[in-house]
Protein backbone atom coordinates (compact mmCIF):
# COMPACT_ATOMS: atom_id res chain seq x y z
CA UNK A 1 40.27 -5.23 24.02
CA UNK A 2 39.86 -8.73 23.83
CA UNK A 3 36.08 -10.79 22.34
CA UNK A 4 36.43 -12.57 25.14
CA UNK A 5 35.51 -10.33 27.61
CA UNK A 6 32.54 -9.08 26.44
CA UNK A 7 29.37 -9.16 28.73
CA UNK A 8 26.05 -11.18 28.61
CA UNK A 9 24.59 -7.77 27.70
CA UNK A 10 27.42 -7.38 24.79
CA UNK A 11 26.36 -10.60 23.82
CA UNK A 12 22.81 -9.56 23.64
CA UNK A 13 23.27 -6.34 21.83
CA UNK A 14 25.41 -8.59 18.98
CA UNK A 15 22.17 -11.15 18.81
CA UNK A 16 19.39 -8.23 18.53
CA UNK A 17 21.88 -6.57 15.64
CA UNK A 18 22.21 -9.16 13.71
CA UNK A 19 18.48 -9.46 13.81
CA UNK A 20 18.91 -6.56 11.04
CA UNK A 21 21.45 -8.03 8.99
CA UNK A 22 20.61 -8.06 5.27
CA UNK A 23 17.56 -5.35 6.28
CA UNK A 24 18.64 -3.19 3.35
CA UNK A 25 17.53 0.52 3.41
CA UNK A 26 14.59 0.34 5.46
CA UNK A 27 13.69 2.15 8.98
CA UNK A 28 15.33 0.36 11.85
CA UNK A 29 13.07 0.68 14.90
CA UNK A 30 14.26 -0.65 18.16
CA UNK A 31 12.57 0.28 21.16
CA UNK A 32 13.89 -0.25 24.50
CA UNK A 33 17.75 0.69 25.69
CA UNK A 34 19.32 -2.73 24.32
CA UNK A 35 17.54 -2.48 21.28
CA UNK A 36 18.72 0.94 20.52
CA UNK A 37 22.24 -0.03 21.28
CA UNK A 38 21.99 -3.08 18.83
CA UNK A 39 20.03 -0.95 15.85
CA UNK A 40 23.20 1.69 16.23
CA UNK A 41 25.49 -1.22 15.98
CA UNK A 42 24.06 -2.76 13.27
CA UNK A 43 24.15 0.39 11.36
CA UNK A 44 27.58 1.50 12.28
CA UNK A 45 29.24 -1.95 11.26
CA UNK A 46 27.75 -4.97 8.77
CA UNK A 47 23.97 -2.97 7.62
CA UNK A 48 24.82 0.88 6.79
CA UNK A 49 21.93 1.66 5.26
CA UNK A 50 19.62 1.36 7.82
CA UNK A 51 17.75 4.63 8.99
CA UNK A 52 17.33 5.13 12.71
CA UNK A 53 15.25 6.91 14.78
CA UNK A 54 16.27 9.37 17.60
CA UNK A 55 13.08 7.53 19.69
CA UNK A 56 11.40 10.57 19.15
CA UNK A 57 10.36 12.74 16.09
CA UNK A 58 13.82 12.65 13.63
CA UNK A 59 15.83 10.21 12.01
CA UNK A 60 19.30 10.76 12.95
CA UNK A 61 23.32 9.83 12.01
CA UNK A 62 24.70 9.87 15.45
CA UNK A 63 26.12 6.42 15.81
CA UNK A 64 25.64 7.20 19.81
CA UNK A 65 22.65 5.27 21.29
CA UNK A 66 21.72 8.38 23.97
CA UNK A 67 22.68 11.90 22.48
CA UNK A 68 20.91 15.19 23.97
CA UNK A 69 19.26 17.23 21.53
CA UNK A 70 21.50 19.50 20.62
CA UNK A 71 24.06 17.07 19.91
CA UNK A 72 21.26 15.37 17.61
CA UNK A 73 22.71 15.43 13.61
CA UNK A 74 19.68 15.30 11.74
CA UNK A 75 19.05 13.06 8.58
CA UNK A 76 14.94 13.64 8.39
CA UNK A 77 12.15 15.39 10.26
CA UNK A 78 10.03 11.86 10.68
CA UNK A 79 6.48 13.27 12.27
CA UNK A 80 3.82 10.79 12.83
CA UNK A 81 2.25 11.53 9.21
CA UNK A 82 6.07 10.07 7.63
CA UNK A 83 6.51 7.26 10.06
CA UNK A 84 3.14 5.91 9.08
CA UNK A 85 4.36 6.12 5.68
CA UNK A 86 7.08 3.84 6.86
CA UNK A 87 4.79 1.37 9.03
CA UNK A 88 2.15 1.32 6.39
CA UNK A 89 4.46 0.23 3.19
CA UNK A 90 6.33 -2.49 5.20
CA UNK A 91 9.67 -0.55 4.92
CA UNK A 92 10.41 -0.86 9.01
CA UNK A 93 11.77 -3.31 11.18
CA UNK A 94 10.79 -2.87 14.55
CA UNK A 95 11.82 -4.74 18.01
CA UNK A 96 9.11 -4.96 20.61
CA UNK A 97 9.31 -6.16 23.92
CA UNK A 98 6.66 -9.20 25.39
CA UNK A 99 5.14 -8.96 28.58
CA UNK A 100 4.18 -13.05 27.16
CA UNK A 101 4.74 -14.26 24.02
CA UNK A 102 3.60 -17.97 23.01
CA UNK A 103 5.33 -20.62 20.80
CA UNK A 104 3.95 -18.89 17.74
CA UNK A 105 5.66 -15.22 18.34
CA UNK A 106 1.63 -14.02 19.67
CA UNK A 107 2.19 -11.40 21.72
CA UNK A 108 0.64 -9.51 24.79
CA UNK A 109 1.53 -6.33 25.87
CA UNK A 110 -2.05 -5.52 27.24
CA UNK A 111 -3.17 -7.43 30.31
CA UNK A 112 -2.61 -10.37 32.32
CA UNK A 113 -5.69 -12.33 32.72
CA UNK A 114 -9.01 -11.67 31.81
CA UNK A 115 -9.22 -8.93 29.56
CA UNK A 116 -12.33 -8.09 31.39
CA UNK A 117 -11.19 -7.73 34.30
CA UNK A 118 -7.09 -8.28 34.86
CA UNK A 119 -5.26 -9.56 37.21
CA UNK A 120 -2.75 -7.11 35.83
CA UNK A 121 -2.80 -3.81 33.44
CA UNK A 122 -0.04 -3.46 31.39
CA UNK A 123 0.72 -0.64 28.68
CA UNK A 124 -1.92 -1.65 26.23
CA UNK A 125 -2.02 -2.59 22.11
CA UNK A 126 0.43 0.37 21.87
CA UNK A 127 0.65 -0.03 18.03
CA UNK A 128 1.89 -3.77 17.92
CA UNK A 129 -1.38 -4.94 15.62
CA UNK A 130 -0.18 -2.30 12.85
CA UNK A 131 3.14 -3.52 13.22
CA UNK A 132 3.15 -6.95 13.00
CA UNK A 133 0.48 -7.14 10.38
CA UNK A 134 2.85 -4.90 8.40
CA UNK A 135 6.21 -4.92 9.48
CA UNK A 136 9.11 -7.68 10.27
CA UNK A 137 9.02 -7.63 13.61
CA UNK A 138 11.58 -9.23 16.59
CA UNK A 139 11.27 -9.29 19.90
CA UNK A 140 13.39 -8.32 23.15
CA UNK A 141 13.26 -10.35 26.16
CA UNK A 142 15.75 -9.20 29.06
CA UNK A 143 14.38 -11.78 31.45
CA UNK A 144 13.52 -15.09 29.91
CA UNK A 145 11.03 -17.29 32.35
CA UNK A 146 7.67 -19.53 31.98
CA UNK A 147 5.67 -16.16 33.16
CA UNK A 148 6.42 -14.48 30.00
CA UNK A 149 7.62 -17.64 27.70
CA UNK A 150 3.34 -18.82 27.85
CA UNK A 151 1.97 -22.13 26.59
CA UNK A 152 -0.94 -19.39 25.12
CA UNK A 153 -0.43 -15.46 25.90
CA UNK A 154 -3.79 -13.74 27.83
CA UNK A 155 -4.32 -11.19 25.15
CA UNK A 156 -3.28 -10.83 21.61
CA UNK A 157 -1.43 -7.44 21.17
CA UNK A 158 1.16 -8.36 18.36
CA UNK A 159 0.23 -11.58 15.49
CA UNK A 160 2.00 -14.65 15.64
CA UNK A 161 2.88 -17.05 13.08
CA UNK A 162 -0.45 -19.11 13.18
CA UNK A 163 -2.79 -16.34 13.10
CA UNK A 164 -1.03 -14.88 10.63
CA UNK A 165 -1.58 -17.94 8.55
CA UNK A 166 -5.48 -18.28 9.70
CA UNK A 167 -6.36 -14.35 8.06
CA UNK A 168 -5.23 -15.76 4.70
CA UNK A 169 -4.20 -13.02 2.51
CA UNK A 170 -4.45 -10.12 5.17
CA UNK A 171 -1.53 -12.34 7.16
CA UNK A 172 0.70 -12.19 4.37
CA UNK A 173 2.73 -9.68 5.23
CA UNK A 174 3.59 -10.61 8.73
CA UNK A 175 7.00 -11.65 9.18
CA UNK A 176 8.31 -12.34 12.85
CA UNK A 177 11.77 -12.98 12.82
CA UNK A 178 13.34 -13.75 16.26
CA UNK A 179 13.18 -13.53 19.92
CA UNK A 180 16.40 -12.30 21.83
CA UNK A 181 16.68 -12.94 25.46
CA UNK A 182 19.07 -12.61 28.23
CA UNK A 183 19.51 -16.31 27.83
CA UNK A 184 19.26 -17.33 24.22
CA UNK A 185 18.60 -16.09 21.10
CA UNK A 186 14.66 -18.49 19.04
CA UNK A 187 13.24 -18.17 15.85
CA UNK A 188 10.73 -19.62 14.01
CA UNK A 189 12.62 -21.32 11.08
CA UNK A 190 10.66 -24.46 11.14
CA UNK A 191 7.89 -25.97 8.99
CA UNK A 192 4.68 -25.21 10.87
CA UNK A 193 6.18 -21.88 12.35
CA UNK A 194 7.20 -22.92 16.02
CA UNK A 195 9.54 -21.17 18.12
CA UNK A 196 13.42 -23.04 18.00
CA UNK A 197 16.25 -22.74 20.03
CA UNK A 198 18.93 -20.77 17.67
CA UNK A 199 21.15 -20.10 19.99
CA UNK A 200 22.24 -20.26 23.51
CA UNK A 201 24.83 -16.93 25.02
CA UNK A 202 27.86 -18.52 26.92
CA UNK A 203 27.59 -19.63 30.04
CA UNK A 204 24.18 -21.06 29.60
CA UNK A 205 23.53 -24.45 28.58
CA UNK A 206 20.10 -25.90 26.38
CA UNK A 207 18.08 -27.36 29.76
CA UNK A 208 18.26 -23.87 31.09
CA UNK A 209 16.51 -22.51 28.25
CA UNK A 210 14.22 -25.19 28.09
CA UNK A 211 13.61 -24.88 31.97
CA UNK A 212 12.80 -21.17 31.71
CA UNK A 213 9.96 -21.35 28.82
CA UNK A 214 6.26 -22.17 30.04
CA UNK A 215 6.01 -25.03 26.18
CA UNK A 216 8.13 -27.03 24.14
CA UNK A 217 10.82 -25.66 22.30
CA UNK A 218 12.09 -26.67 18.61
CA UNK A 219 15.39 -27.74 20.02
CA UNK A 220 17.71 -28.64 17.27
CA UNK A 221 20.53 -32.04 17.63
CA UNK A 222 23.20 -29.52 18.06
CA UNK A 223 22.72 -25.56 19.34
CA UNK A 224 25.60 -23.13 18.47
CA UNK A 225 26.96 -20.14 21.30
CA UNK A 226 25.31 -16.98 20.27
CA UNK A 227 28.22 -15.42 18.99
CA UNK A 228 31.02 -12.92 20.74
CA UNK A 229 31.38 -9.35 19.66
CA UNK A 230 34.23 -8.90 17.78
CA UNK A 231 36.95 -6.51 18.78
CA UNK A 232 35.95 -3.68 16.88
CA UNK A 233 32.44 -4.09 17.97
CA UNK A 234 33.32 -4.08 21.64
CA UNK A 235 35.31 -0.78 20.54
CA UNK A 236 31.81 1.00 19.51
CA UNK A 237 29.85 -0.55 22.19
CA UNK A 238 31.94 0.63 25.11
CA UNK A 239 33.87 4.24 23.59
CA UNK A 240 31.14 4.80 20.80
CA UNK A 241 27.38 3.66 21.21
CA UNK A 242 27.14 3.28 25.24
CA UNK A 243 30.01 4.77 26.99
CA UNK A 244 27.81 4.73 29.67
CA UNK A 245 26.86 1.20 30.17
CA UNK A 246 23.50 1.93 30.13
CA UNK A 247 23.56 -2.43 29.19
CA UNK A 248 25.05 -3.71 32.04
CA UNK A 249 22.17 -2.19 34.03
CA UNK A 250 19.43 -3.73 31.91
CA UNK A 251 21.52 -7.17 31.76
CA UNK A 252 23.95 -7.52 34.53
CA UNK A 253 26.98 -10.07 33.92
CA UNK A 254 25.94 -13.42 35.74
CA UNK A 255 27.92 -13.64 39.12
């Protein structure tokens, strides 16, 4: 089993996992089938002490992304009174998706237009104000274009970088770390908080990134290749975590 032949969604699960290296013992909580594929990963190779959810009501050992209930091997019952525990004290990292998100890390999950009256309903706040304001926080992207990469997002669901800094003291706590996509991997390691290019998968050069985001990019003198899964990752990916290939659906290897 060679690095080399790993997928753009391989490549993608690798990026969001190493968006919880160095987490330390804190709840890993990545929503979405990617994300749950990279938080098992990332716990089953370079950050064992991670906790994981079963995306449900249990924290769980199974290194498997998808396991029926029965199969489930149970760390910690984790009802809603616990997992605020978790949200509340900052002890959680947790990876949203972005119907937009801006060059700040604001997101909207909400609506698409005016809030009044949308052009478009989406699936609401759905807890993203609590977790930003508390929480590190990354996001998931599978397709990356100008309709979701906005010069400013509709509606505020999740706190960016530059609201964060305008509440002062209440802010303090937000932390939003990257922004994986199906093209590149951005964070917001710069001075006043913007979004930069950190990475670009293979196969995809800088102007296409640049072409597919709706504002201008941080977009260092020289971008590194998001990095291949190594061998044994590939291993756990394909035989382990998703023998399935419940990836390749969500990100399908570029023709």
């Amino acid at each position: 089993m060679s690095a080399t032949s790993a997928t753009r969604a391989e490549v993608c699960v690798v990026a969001l996992a190493e968006c919880f290296r160095g987490d330390g013992e804190i709840l890993a909580n990545p929503i979405g089938t990617i994300p749950m594929i990279a938080g098992r990963l990332a716990r089953a190779t370079f950050a064992p002490d991670l906790c994981v959810t079963d995306g449900e009501a249990a924290l769980v050992d199974n290194d498997a992304a998808f396991v029926a209930p029965e199969d489930r091997v149970l760390e910690y019952w984790n009802p809603y009174r616990s997992m605020f525990d978790w949200v509340w004290s900052g002890r959680r990292h947790v990876v949203m998706g972005a119907s937009q998100i801006d060059r700040y890390g604001n997101q909207n999950l909400a609506a698409i237009g005016d809030y009044r009256r949308p052009t478009v309903q989406l699936l609401g706040y759905r807890g993203a104000p609590g977790n930003t304001i508390n929480d590190t926080t990354s996001y998931w992207v599978p397709r990356h274009s100008p309709r979701v990469f906005v010069e400013q997002v509709d509606t505020v669901t999740g706190v960016g970088w530059d609201r964060a800094a305008a509440l002062g003291r209440a802010g303090r706590f937000v932390d939003v770390r990257r922004v994986v996509t199906d093209l590149a991997v951005l964070d917001f390691e710069t001075p006043d908080k913007r979004m930069r290019l950190r990475s670009v998968h293979p196969g995809v050069t800088v102007d296409d990134v640049v072409a597919a985001t709706g504002f201008e990019l941080v977009v260092p003198d020289e971008v590194p290749t998001s990095r291949l899964p190594t061998e044994e990752e590939l291993r756990l990916i394909r035989e382990v975590i998703d023998p399935e290939g419940a990836r390749e659906r969500e990100v399908p290897t570029p023709a």
